[in-house]
Protein backbone atom coordinates (compact mmCIF):
# COMPACT_ATOMS: atom_id res chain seq x y z
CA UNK A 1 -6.51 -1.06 21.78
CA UNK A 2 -4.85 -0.33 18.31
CA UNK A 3 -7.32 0.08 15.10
CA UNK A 4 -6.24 -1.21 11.74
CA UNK A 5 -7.94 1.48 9.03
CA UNK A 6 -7.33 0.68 5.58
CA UNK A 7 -6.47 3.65 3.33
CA UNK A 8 -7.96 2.34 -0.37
CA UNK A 9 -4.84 3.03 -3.60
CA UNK A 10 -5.99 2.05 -6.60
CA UNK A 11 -5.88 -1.60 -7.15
CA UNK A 12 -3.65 -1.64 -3.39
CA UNK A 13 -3.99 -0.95 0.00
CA UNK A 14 -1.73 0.84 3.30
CA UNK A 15 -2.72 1.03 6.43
CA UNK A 16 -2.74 2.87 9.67
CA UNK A 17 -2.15 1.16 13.20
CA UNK A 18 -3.68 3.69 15.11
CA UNK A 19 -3.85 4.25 19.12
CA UNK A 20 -5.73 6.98 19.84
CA UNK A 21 -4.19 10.18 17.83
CA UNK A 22 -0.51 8.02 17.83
CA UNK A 23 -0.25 6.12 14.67
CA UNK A 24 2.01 3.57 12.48
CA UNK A 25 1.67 4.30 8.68
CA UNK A 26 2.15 0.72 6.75
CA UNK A 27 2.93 1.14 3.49
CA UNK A 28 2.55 4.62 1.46
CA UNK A 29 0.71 3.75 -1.83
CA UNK A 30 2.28 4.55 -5.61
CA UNK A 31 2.53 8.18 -6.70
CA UNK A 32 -1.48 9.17 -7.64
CA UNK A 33 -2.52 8.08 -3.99
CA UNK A 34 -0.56 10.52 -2.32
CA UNK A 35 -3.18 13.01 -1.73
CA UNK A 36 -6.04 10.39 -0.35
CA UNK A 37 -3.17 9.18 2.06
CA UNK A 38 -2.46 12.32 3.30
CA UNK A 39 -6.03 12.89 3.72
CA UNK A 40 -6.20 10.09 6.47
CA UNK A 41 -2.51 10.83 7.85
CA UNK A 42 -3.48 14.24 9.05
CA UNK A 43 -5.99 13.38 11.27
CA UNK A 44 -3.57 11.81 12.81
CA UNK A 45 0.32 12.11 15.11
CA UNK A 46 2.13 9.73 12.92
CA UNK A 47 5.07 8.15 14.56
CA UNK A 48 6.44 5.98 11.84
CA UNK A 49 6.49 4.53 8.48
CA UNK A 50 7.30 0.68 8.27
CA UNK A 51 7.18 -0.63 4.53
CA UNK A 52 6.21 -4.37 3.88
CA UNK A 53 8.60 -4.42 0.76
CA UNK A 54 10.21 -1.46 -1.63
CA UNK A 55 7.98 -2.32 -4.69
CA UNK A 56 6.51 1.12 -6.27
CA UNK A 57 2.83 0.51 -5.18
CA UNK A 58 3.91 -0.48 -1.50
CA UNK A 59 6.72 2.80 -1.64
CA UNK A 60 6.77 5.16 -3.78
CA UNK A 61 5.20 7.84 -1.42
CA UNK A 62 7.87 6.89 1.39
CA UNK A 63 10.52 9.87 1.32
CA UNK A 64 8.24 12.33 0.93
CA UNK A 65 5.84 11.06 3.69
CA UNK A 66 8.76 10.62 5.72
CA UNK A 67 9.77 14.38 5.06
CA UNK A 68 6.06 15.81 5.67
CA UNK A 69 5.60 13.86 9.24
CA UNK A 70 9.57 14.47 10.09
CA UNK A 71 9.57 10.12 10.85
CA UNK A 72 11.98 7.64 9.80
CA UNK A 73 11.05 4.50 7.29
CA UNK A 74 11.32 1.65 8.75
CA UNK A 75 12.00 -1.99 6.45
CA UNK A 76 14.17 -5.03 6.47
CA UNK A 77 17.32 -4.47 5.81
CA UNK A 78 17.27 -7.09 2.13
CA UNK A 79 14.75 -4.71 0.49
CA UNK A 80 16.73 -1.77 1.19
CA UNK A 81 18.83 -2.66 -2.98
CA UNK A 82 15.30 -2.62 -4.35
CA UNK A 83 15.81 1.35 -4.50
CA UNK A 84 18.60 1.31 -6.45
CA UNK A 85 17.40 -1.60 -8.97
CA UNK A 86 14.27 -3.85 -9.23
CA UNK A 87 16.24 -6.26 -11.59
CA UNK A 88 18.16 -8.12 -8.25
CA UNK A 89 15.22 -9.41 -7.45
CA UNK A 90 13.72 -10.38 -10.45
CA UNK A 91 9.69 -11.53 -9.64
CA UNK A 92 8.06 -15.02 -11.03
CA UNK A 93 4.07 -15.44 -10.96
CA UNK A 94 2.32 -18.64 -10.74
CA UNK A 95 -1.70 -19.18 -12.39
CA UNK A 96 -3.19 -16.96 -14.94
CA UNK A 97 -3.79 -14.37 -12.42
CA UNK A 98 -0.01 -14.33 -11.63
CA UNK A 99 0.57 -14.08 -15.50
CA UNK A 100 -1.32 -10.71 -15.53
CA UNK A 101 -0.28 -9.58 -12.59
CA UNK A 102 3.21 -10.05 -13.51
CA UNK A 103 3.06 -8.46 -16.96
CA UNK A 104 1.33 -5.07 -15.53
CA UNK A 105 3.57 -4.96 -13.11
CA UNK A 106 6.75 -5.10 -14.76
CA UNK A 107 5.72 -2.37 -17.52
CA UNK A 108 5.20 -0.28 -14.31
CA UNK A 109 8.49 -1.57 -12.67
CA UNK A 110 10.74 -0.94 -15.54
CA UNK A 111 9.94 2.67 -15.47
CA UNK A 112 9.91 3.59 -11.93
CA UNK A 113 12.75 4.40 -9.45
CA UNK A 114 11.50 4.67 -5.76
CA UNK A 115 13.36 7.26 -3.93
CA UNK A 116 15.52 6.05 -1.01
CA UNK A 117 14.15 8.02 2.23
CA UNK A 118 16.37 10.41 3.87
CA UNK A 119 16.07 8.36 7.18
CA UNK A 120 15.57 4.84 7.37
CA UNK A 121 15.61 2.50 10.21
CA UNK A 122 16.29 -1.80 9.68
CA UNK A 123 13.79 -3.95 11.51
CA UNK A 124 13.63 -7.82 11.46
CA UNK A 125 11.76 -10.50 12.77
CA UNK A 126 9.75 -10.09 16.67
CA UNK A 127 10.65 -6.08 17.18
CA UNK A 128 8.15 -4.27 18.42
CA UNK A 129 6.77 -0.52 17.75
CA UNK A 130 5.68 0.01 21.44
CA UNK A 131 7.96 3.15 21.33
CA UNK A 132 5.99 4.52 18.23
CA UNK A 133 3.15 4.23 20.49
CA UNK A 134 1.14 0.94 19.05
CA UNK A 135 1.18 -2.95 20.35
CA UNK A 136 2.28 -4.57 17.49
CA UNK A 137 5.24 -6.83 16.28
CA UNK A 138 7.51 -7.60 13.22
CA UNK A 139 6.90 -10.77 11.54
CA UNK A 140 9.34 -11.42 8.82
CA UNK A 141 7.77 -12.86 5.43
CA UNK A 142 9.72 -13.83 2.76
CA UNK A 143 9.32 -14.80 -0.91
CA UNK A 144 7.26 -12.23 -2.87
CA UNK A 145 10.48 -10.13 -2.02
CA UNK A 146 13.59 -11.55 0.61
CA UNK A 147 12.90 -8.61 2.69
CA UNK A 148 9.16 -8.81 2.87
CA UNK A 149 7.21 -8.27 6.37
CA UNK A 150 4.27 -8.17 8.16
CA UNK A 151 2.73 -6.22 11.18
CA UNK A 152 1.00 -8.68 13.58
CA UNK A 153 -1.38 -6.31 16.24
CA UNK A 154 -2.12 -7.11 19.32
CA UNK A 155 -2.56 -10.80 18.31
CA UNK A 156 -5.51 -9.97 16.83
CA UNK A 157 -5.01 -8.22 13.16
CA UNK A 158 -2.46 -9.22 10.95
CA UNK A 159 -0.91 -7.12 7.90
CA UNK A 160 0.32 -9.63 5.87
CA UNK A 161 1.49 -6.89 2.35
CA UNK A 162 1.96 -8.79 -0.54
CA UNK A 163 3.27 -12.66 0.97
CA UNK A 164 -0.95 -13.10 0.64
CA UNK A 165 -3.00 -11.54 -1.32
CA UNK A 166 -6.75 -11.39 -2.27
CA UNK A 167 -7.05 -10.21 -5.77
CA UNK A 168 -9.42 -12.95 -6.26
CA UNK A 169 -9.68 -15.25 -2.98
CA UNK A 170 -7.63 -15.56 -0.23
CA UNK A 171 -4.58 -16.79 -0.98
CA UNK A 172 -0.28 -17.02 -1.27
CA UNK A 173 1.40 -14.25 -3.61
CA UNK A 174 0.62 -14.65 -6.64
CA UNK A 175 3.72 -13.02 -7.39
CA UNK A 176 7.36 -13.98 -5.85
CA UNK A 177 10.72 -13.53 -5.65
CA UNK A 178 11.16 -17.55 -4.16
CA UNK A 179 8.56 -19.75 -4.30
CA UNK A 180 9.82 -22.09 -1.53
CA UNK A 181 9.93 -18.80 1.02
CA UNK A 182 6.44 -17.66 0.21
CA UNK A 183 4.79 -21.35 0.89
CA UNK A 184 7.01 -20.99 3.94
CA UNK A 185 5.68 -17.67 4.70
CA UNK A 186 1.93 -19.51 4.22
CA UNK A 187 2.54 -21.88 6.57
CA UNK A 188 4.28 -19.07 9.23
CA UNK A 189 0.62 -17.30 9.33
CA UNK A 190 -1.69 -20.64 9.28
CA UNK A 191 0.44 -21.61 12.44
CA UNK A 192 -0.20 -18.24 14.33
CA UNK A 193 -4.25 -18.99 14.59
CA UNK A 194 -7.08 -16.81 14.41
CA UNK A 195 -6.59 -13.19 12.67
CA UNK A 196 -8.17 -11.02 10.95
CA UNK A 197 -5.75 -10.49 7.58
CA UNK A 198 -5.24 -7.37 5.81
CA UNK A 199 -3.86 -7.78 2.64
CA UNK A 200 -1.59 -5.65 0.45
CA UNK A 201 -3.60 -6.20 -2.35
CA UNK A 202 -7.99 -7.27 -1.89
CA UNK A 203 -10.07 -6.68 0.93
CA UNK A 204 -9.87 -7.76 4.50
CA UNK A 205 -10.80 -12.04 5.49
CA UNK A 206 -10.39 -13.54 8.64
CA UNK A 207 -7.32 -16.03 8.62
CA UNK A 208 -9.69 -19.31 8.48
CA UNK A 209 -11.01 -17.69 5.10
CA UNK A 210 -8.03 -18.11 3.59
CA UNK A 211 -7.70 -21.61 4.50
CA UNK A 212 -11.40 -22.32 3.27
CA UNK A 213 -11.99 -20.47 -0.08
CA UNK A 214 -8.12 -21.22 -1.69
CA UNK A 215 -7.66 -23.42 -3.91
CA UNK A 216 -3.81 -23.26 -3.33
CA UNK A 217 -3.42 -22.90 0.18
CA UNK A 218 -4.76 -26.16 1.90
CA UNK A 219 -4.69 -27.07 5.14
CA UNK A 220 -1.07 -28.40 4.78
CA UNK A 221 -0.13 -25.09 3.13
CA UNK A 222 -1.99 -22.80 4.98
């Protein structure tokens, strides 16, 4: 059975899908987390490195992981501009939250250029990673970026990056790229039933948390 652990950046979070020593790296933290992420990577054989989305806190760390474990990156194939420029696909926030979210954000985004791994492999919507060694599936989940994913495992844990987040409650990105796409997105994980979430940004709820203890995401939303 695959284990989600949660490696702790900052104000964000990545993950390893681990199967015994095997593992999936999701997501590589922004440049001052490399060191605690390597800390929890070496314990490890790690097979692969899937981003959720290119933003700086999600990627930075991704070519030089890539180059340290000799593994390919692995993201969907409309995130792969958001190396070259953040600007083509300007972000939008919704709430006060959202407002200072946003602003933070883009003084950070303005000055940063993630590097474009050496190797990168496109995934999309129902692949698996069974040949990197973990059950687990893509789930494609638009709107905070157009090329934003999520890992489902097993059926049982979900790693939803930034198309929910929890900086606050449970509930859609505060942040987005298209509006319409992230309430889709919403709606994409209330239909899959019972998970446990992990979230780019907040600590871990079960999926029927979010539904509760949102005051945006209703049952007819999520």
């Amino acid at each position: 059975m695959s284990q989600v652990i949660r490696i702790k950046c900052g104000t964000g979070n990545c993950y390893l899908v681990a199967e015994g020593k095997n593992a999936v790296l999701v997501d590589t933290g922004s440049r001052e987390n490399l060191s605690d992420v390597i800390a929890v990577c070496d314990k490890y054989d790690i097979k692969l490195i899937l981003l959720t989305h290119t933003h700086f806190d999600h990627a930075e760390n991704a070519a030089e992981l890539s180059r340290r474990y000799s593994v390919p990156v692995a993201l969907h194939r409309a995130d792969d501009e958001l190396f070259d420029d953040y600007s083509k696909q300007p972000l939008m926030s919704r709430g006060m939250v959202g407002k200072v979210i946003l602003t933070v954000s883009l003084a950070k985004l303005g000055g940063t250029k993630v590097k474009r791994p050496d190797d990168i492999i496109f995934v999309r919507e129902g692949d698996d990673l069974k040949k990197y060694g973990i059950d687990a599936k893509i789930m494609e989940l638009p709107g905070h970026t157009i090329g934003s994913i999520g890992l489902d495992v097993e059926g049982r844990d979900l790693i939803v990056g930034d198309a929910l987040d929890n900086w606050v409650c449970p509930e859609k990105a505060h942040l987005y790229f298209n509006s319409d796409a992230v309430e889709r997105s919403a709606i994409k994980i209330r239909n899959l039933g019972e998970r446990m979430i992990w979230y780019g940004h907040g600590g871990p709820t079960r999926s029927q948390e979010v539904r509760r203890q949102s005051p945006i995401i209703r049952t007819n939303s999520l």
